[in-house]
Structure formats: structure tokens, C-alpha cells
C-alpha atoms as a PDB file:
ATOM      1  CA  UNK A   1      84.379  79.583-104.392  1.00  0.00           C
ATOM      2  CA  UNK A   2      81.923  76.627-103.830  1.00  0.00           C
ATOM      3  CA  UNK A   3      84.330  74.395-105.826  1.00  0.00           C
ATOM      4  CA  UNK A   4      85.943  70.782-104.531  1.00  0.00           C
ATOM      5  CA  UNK A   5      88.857  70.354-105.420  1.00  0.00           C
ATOM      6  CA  UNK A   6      90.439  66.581-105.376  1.00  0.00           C
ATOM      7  CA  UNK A   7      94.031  66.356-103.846  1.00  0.00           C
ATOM      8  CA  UNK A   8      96.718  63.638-103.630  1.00  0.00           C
ATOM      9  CA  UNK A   9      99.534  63.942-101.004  1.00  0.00           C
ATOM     10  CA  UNK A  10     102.141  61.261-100.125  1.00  0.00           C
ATOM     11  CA  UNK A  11     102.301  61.891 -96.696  1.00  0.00           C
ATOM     12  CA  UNK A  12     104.942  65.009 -96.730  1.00  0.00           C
ATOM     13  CA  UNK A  13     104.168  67.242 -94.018  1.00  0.00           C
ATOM     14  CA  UNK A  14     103.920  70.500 -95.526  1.00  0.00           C
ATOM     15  CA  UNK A  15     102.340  69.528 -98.402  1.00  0.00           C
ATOM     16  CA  UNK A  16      99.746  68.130 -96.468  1.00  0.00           C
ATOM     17  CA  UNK A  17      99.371  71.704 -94.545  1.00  0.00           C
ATOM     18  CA  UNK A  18      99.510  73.809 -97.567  1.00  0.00           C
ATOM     19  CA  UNK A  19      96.563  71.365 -98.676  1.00  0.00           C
ATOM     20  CA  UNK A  20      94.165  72.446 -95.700  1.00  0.00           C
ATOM     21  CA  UNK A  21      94.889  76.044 -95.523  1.00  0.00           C
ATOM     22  CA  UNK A  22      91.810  77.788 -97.038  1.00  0.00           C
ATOM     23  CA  UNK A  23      89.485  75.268 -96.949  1.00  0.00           C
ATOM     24  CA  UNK A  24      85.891  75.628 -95.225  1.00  0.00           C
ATOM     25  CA  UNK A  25      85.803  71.515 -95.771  1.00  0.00           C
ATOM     26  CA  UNK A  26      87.855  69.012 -96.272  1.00  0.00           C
ATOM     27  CA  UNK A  27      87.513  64.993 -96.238  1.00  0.00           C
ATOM     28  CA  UNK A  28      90.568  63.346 -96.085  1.00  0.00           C
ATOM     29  CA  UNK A  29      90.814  60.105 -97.373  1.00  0.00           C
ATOM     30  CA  UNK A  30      94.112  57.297 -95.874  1.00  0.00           C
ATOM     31  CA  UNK A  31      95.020  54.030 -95.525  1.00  0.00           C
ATOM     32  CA  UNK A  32      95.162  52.928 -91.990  1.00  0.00           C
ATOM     33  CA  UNK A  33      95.428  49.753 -89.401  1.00  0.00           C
ATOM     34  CA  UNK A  34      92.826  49.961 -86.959  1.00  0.00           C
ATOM     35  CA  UNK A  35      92.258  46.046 -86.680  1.00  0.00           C
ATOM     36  CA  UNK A  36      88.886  45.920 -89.055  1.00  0.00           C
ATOM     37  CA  UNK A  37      88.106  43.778 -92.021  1.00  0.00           C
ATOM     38  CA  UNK A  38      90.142  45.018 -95.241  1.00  0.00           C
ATOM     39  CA  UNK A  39      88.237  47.923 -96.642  1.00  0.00           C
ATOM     40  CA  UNK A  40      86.451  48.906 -93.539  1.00  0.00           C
ATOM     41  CA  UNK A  41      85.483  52.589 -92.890  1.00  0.00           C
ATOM     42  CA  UNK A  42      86.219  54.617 -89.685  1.00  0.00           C
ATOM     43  CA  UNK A  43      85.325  58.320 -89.567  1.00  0.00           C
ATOM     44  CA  UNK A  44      87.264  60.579 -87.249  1.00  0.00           C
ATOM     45  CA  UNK A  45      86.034  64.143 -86.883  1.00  0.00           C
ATOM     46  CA  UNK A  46      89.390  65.974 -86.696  1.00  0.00           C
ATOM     47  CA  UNK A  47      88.155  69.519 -86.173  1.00  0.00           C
ATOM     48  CA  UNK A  48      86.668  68.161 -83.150  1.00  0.00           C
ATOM     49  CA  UNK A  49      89.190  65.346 -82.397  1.00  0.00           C
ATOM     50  CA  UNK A  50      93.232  64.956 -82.474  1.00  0.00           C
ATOM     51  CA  UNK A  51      93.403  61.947 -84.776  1.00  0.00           C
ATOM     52  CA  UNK A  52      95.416  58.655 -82.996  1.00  0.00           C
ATOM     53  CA  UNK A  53      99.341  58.586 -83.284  1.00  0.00           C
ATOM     54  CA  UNK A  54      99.379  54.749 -82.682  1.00  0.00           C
ATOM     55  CA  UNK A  55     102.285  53.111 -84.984  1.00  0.00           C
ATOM     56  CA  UNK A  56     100.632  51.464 -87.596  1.00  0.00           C
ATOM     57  CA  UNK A  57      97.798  53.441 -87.420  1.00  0.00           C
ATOM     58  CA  UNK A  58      98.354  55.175 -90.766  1.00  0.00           C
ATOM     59  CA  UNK A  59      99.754  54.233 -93.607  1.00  0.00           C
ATOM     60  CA  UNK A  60     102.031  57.280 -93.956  1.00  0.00           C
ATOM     61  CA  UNK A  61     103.094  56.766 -90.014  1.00  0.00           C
ATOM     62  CA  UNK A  62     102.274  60.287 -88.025  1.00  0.00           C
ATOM     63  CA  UNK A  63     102.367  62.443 -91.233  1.00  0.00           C
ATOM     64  CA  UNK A  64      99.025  63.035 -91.460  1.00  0.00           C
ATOM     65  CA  UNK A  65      97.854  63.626 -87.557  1.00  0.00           C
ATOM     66  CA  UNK A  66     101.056  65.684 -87.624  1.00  0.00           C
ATOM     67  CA  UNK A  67      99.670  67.978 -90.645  1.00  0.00           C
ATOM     68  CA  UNK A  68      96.085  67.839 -89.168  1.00  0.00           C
ATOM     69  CA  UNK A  69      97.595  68.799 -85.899  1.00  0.00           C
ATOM     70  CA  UNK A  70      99.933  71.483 -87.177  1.00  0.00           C
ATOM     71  CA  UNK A  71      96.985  72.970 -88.941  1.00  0.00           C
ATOM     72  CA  UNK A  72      94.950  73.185 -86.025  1.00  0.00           C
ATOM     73  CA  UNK A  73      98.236  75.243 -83.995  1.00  0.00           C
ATOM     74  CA  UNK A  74      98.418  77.553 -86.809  1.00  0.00           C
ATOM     75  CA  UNK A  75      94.666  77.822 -87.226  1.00  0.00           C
ATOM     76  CA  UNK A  76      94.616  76.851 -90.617  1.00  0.00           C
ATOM     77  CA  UNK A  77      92.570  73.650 -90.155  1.00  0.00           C
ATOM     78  CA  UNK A  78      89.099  73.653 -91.710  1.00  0.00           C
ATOM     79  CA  UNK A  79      86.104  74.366 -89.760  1.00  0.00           C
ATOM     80  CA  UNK A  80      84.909  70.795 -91.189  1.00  0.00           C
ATOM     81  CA  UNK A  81      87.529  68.217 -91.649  1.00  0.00           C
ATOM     82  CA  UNK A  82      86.950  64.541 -90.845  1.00  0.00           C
ATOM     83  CA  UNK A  83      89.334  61.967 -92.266  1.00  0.00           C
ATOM     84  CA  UNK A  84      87.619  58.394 -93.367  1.00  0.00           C
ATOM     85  CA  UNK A  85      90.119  55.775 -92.594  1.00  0.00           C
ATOM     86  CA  UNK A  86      89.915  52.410 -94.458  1.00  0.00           C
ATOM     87  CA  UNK A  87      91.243  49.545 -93.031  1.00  0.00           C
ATOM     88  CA  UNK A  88      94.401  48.136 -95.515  1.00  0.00           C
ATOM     89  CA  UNK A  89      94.974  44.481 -96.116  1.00  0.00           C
ATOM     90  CA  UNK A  90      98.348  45.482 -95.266  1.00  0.00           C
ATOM     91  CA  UNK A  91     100.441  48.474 -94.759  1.00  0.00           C
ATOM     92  CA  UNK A  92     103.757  46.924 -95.570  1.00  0.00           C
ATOM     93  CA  UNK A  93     105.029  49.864 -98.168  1.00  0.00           C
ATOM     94  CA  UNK A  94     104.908  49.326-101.723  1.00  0.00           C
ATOM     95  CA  UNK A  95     102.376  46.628-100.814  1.00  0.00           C
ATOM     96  CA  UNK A  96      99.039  46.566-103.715  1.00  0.00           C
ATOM     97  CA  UNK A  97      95.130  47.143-103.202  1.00  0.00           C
ATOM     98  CA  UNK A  98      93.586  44.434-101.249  1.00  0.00           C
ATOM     99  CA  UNK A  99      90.896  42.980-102.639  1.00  0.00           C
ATOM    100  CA  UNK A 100      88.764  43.919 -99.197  1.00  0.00           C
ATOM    101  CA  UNK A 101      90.183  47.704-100.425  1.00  0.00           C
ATOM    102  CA  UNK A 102      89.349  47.656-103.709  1.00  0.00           C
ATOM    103  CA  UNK A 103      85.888  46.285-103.365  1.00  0.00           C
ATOM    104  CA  UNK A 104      85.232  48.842-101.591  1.00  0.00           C
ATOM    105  CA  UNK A 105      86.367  51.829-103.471  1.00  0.00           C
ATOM    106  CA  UNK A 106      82.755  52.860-104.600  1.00  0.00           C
ATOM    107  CA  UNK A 107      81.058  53.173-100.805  1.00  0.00           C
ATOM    108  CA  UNK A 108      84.167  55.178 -99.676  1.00  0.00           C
ATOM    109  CA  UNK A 109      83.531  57.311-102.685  1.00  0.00           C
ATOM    110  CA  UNK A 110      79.931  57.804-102.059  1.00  0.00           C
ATOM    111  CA  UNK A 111      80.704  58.779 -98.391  1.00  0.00           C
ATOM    112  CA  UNK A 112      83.611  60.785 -99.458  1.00  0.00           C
ATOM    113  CA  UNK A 113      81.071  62.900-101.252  1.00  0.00           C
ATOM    114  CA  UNK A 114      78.126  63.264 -98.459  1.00  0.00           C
ATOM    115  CA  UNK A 115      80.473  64.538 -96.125  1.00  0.00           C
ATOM    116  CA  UNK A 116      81.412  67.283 -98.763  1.00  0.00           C
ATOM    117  CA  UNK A 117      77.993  67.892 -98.925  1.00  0.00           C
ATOM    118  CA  UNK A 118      76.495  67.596 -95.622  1.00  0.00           C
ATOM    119  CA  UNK A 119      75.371  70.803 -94.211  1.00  0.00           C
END
């Protein structure tokens, strides 16, 4: 209670699910193509919002707005979940960190945690 607790998925479907359930807020962090700069920031409110399905979008392809969604039908999503999407230098798989990415690892972090601790 009144813990975070950090959590790395690969994109599988029920892990992702299982990793929501319980939760009174989560901020999920992904790769994604959106057509920004490398290392850009998008929020998306997804206990509000359905998050876009768009191929590309994501780097894990409709795994995560398939979890998110699932989690909402089974009413398991969080209360407060927003996912900040950073814009890859590329989402060809197996590709690196951009250098856009990377040099922006420490404001995604900071953001990361005031949305964990908004009120």
C-alpha cells in the first residue's frame, strides 16, 4: 500500500493485464511512431481515452492498446492510467536507442514520476 512498483513487459498481452490489475495508478511508459522528433513525449490519458491502433503506432504493434483495452472490459484498468509515448528514431525491431531517445531519458523520467504523484 502506497508503494510504486517499476514493471517491464515485452508487449505479451496478459502479462501486460496481470500488470494493471490492482493498481489505483499506473504510467505506462512505450516506444511509439507518432511522426515527432526522436525522443518526443505524447501523453494519452487511457482511463479516459482508448489509446490509437494505427500500425506503427507502437512499438509492440496493438499489444499494449489491446491490454489497456482488455483491462478496461474486465474493469481492471486503473482509475489513473496515462501512457507517455516517446517518439523512436525507429521502430524497426531489434533496432538501438536513438540518440533523440536517449537524450531524453531523464525528462521522461521526471514526468514519469509527477504523474505518479499528481493528485
Amino acid at each position: 500500500p502506497g508503494g510504486v512498483a517499476v514493471v517491464e513487459c515485452a508487449g505479451d498481452l496478459a502479462e501486460l493485464v496481470a500488470a494493471l490489475g490492482g493498481a489505483a495508478r499506473v504510467v505506462l511508459v512505450d516506444a511509439a511512431d507518432f511522426g515527432a522528433a526522436p525522443g518526443s513525449l505524447r501523453r494519452l490519458d487511457v482511463a479516459r481515452d482508448a489509446l490509437p491502433v494505427a500500425p506503427a503506432w507502437s512499438s509492440h504493434g496493438p499489444g499494449l492498446a489491446a491490454a489497456v483495452e482488455l483491462a478496461r472490459r474486465l474493469g481492471s484498468l486503473p482509475p489513473r492510467c496515462v501512457v507517455l509515448a516517446v517518439q523512436a528514431g525507429t521502430v524497426t525491431p531489434g533496432a538501438g536507442l536513438s540518440p533523440g531517445v536517449a537524450a531524453a531519458l531523464a525528462g521522461i523520467e521526471a514526468r514519469a514520476r509527477a504523474e505518479l504523484l499528481a493528485g
